[in-house]
C-alpha atoms as a PDB file:
ATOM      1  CA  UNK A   1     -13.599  85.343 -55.073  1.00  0.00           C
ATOM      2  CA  UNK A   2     -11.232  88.345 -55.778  1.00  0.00           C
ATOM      3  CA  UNK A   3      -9.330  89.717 -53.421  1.00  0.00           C
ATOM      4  CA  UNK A   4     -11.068  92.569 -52.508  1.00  0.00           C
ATOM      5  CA  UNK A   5     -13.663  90.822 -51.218  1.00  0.00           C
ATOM      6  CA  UNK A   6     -11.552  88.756 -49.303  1.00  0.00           C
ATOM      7  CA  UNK A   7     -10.026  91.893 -47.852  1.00  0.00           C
ATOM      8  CA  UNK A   8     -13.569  93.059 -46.567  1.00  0.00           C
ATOM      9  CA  UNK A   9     -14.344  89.547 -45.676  1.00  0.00           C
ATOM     10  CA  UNK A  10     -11.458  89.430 -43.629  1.00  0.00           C
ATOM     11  CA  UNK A  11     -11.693  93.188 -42.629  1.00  0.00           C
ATOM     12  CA  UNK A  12     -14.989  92.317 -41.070  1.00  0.00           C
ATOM     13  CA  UNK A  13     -14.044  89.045 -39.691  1.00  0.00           C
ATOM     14  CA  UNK A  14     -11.237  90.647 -37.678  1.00  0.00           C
ATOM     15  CA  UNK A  15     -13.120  93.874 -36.188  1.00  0.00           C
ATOM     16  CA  UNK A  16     -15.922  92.323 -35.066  1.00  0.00           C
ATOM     17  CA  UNK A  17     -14.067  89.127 -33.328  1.00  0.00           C
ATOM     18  CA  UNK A  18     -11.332  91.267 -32.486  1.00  0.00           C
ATOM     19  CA  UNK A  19     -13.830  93.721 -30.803  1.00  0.00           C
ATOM     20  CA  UNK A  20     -15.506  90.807 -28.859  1.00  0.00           C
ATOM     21  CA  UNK A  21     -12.380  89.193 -27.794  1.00  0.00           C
ATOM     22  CA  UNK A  22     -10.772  92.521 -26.504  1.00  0.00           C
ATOM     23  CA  UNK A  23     -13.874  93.848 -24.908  1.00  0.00           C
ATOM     24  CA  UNK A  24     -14.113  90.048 -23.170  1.00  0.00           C
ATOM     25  CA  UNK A  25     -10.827  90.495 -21.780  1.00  0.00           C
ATOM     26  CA  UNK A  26     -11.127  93.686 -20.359  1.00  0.00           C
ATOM     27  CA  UNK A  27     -14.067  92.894 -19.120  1.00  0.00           C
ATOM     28  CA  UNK A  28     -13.614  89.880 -17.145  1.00  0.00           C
ATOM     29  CA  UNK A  29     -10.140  91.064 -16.084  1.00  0.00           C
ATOM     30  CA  UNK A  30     -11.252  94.542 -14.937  1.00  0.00           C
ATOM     31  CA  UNK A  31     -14.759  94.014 -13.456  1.00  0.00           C
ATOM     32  CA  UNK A  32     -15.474  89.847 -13.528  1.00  0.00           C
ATOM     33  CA  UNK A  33     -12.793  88.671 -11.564  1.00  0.00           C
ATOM     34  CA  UNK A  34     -12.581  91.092  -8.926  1.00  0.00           C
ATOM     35  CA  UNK A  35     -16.015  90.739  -8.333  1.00  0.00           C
ATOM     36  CA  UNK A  36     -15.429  87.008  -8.445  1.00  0.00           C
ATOM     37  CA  UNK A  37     -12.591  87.441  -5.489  1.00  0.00           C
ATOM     38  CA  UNK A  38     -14.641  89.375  -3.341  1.00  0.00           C
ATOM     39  CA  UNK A  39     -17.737  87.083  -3.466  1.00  0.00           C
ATOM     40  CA  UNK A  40     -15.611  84.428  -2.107  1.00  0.00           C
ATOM     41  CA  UNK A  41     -17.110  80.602  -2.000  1.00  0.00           C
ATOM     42  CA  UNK A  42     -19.992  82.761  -4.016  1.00  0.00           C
ATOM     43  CA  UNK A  43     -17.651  83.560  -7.012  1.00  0.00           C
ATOM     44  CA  UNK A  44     -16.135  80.228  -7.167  1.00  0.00           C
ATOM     45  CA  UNK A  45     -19.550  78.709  -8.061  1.00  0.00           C
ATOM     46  CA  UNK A  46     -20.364  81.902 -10.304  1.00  0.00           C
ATOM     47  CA  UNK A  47     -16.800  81.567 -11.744  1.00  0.00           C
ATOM     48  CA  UNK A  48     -16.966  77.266 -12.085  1.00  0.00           C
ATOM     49  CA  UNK A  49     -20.336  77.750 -14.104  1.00  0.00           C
ATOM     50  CA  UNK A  50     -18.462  80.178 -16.610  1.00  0.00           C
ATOM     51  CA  UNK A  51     -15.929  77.570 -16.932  1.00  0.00           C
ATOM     52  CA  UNK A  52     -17.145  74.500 -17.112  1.00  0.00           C
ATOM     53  CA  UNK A  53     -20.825  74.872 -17.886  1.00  0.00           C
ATOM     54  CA  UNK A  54     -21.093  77.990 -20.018  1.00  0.00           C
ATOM     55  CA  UNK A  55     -17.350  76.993 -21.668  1.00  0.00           C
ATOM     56  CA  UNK A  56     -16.476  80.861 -21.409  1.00  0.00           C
ATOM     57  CA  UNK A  57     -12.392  79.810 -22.457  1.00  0.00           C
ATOM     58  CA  UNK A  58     -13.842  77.397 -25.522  1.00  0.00           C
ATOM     59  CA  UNK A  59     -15.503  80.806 -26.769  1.00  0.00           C
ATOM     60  CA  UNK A  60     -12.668  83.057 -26.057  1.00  0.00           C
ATOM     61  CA  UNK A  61     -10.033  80.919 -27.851  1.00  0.00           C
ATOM     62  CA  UNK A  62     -12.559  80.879 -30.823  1.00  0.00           C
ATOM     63  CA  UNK A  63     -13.004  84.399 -30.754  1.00  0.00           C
ATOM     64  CA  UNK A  64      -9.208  84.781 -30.061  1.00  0.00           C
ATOM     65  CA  UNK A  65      -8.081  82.578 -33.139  1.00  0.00           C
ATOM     66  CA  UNK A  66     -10.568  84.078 -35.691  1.00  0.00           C
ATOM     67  CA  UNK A  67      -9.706  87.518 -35.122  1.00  0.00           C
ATOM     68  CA  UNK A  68      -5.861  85.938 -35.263  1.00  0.00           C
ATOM     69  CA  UNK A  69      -6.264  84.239 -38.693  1.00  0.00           C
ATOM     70  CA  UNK A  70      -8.089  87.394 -40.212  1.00  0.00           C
ATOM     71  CA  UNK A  71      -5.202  89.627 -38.927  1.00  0.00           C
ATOM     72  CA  UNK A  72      -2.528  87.161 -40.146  1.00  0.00           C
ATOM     73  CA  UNK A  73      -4.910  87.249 -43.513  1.00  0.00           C
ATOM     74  CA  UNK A  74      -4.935  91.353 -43.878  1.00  0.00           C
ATOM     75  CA  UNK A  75      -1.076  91.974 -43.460  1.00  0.00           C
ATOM     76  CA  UNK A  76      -0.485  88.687 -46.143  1.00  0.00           C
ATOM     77  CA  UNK A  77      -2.978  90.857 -48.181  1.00  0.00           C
ATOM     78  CA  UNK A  78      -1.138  93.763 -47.849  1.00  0.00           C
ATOM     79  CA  UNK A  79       1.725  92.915 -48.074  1.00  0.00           C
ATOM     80  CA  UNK A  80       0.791  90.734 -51.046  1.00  0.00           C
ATOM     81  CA  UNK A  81      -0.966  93.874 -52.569  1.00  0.00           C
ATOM     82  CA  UNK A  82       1.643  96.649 -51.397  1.00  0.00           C
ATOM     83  CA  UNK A  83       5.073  94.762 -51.032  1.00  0.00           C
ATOM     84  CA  UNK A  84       7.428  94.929 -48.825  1.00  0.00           C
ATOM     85  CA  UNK A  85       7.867  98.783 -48.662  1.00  0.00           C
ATOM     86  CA  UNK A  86       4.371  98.366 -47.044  1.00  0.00           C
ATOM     87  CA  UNK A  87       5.927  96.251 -44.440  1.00  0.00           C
ATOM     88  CA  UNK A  88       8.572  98.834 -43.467  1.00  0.00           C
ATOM     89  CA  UNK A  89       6.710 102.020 -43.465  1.00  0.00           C
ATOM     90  CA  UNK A  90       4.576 103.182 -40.378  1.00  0.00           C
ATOM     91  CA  UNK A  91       1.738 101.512 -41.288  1.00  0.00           C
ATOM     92  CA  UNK A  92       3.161  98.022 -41.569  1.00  0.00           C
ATOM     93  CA  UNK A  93       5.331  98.411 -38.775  1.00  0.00           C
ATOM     94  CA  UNK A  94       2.274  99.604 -36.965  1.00  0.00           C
ATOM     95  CA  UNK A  95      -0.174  96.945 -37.522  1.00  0.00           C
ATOM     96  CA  UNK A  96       2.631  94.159 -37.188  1.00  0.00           C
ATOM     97  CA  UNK A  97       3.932  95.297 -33.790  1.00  0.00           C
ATOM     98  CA  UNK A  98      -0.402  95.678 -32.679  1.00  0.00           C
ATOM     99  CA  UNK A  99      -0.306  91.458 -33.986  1.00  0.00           C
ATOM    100  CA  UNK A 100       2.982  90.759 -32.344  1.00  0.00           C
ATOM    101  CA  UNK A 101       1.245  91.980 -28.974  1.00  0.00           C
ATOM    102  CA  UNK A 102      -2.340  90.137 -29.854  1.00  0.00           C
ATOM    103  CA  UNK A 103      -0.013  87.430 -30.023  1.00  0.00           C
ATOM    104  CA  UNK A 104       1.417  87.547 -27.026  1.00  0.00           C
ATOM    105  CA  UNK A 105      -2.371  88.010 -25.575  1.00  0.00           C
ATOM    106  CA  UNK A 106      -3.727  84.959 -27.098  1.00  0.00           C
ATOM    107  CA  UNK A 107       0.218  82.942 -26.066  1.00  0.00           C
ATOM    108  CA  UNK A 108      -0.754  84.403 -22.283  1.00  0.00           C
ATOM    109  CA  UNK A 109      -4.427  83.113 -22.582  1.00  0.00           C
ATOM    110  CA  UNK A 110      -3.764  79.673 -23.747  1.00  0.00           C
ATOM    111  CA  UNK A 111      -0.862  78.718 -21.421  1.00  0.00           C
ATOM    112  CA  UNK A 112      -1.300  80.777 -18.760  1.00  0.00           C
ATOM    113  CA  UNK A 113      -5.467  81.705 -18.150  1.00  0.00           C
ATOM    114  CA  UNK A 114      -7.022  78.923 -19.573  1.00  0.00           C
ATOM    115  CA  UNK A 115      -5.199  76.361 -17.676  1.00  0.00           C
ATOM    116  CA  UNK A 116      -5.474  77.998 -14.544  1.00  0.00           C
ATOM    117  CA  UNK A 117      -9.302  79.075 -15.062  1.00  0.00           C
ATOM    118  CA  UNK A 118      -9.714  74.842 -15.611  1.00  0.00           C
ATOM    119  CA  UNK A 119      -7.978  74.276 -12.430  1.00  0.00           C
ATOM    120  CA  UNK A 120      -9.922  76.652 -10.590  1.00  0.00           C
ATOM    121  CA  UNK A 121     -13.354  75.149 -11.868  1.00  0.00           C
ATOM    122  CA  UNK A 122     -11.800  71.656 -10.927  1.00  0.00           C
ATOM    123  CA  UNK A 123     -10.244  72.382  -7.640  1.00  0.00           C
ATOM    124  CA  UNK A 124     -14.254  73.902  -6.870  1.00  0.00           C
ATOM    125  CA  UNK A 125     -16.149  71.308  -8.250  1.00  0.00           C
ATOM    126  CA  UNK A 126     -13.978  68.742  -5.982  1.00  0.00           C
ATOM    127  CA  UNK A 127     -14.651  71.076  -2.735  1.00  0.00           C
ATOM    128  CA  UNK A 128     -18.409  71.544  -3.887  1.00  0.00           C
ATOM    129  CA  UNK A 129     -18.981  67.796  -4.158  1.00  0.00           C
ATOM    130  CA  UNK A 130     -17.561  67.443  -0.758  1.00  0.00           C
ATOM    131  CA  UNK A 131     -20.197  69.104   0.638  1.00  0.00           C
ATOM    132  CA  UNK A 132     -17.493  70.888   3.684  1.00  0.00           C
ATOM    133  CA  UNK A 133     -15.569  73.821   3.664  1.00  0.00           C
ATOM    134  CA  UNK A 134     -12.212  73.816   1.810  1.00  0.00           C
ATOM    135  CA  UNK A 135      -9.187  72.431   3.991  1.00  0.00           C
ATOM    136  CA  UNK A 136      -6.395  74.490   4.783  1.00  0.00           C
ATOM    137  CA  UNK A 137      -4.300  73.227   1.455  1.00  0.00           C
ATOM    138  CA  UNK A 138      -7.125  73.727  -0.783  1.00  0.00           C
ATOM    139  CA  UNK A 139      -8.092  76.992   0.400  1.00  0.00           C
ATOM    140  CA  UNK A 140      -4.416  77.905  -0.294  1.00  0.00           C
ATOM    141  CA  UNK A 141      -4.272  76.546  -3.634  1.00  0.00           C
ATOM    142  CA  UNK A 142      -7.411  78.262  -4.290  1.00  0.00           C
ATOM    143  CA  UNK A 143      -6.418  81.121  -3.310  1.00  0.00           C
ATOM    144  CA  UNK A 144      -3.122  81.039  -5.144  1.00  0.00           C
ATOM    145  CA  UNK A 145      -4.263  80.036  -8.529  1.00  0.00           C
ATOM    146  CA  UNK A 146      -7.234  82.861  -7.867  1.00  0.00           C
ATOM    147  CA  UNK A 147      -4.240  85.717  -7.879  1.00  0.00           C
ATOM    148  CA  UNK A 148      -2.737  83.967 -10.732  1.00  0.00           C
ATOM    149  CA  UNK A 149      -5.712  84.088 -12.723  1.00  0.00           C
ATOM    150  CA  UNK A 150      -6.252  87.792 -11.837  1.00  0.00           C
ATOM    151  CA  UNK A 151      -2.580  88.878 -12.714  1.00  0.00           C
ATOM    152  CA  UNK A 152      -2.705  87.222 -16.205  1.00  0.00           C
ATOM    153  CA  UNK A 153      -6.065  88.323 -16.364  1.00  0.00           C
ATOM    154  CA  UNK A 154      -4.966  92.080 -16.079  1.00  0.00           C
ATOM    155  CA  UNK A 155      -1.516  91.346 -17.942  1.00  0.00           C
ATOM    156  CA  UNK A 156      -3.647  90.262 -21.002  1.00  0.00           C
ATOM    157  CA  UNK A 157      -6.070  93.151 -20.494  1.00  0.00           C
ATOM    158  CA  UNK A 158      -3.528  95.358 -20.721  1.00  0.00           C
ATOM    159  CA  UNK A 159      -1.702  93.679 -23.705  1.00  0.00           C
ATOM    160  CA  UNK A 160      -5.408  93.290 -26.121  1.00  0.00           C
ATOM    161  CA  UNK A 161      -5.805  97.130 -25.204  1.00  0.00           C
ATOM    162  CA  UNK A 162      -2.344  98.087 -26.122  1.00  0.00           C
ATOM    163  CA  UNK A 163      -2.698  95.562 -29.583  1.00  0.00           C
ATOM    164  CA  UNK A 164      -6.072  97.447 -30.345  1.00  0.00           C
ATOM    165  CA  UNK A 165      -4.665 100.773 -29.986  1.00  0.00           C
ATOM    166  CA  UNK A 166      -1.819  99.698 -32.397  1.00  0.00           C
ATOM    167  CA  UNK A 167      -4.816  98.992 -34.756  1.00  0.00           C
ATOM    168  CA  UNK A 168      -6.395 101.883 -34.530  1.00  0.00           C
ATOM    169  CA  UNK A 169      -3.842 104.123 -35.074  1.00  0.00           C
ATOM    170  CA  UNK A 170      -1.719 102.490 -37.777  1.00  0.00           C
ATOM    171  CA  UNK A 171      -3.036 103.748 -40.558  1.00  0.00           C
ATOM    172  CA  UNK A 172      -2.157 107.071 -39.307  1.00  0.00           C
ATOM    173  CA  UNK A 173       1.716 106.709 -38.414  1.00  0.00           C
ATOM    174  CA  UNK A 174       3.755 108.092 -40.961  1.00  0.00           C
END
């Protein structure tokens, strides 16, 4: 397969995940979880069938990792195609500082959200199989990992939209 193919391949590979995995993000951080903390006992159940049943994180760290791979595989193929004056003009510096951040994102996700998301849906399941209201201790652990969740959850928000808009506007900075 030539390379230009490969570009589009990966090209397509890295919109379309990329798109899915951002718009996830933002979604869940900006409308999901909120809705998730004001729902209370509610949104825990809502919020432990995303997690454990529906496997929301599995997806996301799919989504997260193909759109990472394709982006690692378009700057290798520009920079394989262009050299490293690609790498230091606007454009390169552009698209590497928009992967840095996606980075970052994904680094957030996978050590900080995930983890916390599976302790949630654990911590619920546990209370839920109890049949009684949380005690004291786990309502406070709950409620801590809950804000936890929500802060990464808008950090990484914040990060994917500030990685896309590195994207979209590289190919424009001089």
């Amino acid at each position: 397969m030539n390379s230009s193919y490969l570009f589009l391949l990966a090209r397509f590979i890295h919109v379309v995940f990329g798109v899915v995995w951002a718009g996830a993000l933002v979604f869940i951080a900006w409308f999901l979880l909120p809705a998730v903390r004001a729902t209370g006992p509610t949104g825990v159940a809502f919020m432990q069938q995303l997690v454990r049943v529906q496997r929301v994180p599995t997806y996301l760290m799919i989504l997260m990792a193909l759109t990472l791979l394709s982006g690692l595989s378009l700057m290798y193929l520009d920079f394989a195609a262009f050299g490293s004056a690609w790498a230091h003009a606007g454009p390169g510096r552009t698209f590497s500082l928009g992967g840095l951040i996606a980075i970052l994102t994904a680094l957030l996700g996978m050590f900080v959200n995930v983890p916390t998301a599976k302790k949630i849906g654990a911590l619920s399941a546990s209370i839920q199989a109890t049949g009684a209201q949380p005690s004291p201790a786990q309502a406070a652990e709950l409620g801590r990992l809950q804000n936890r969740l929500f802060r990464a959850g808008q950090a990484a928000a914040v990060l994917i939209l500030l990685a896309v808009t590195c994207m979209g506007v590289a190919r424009y900075v001089p």
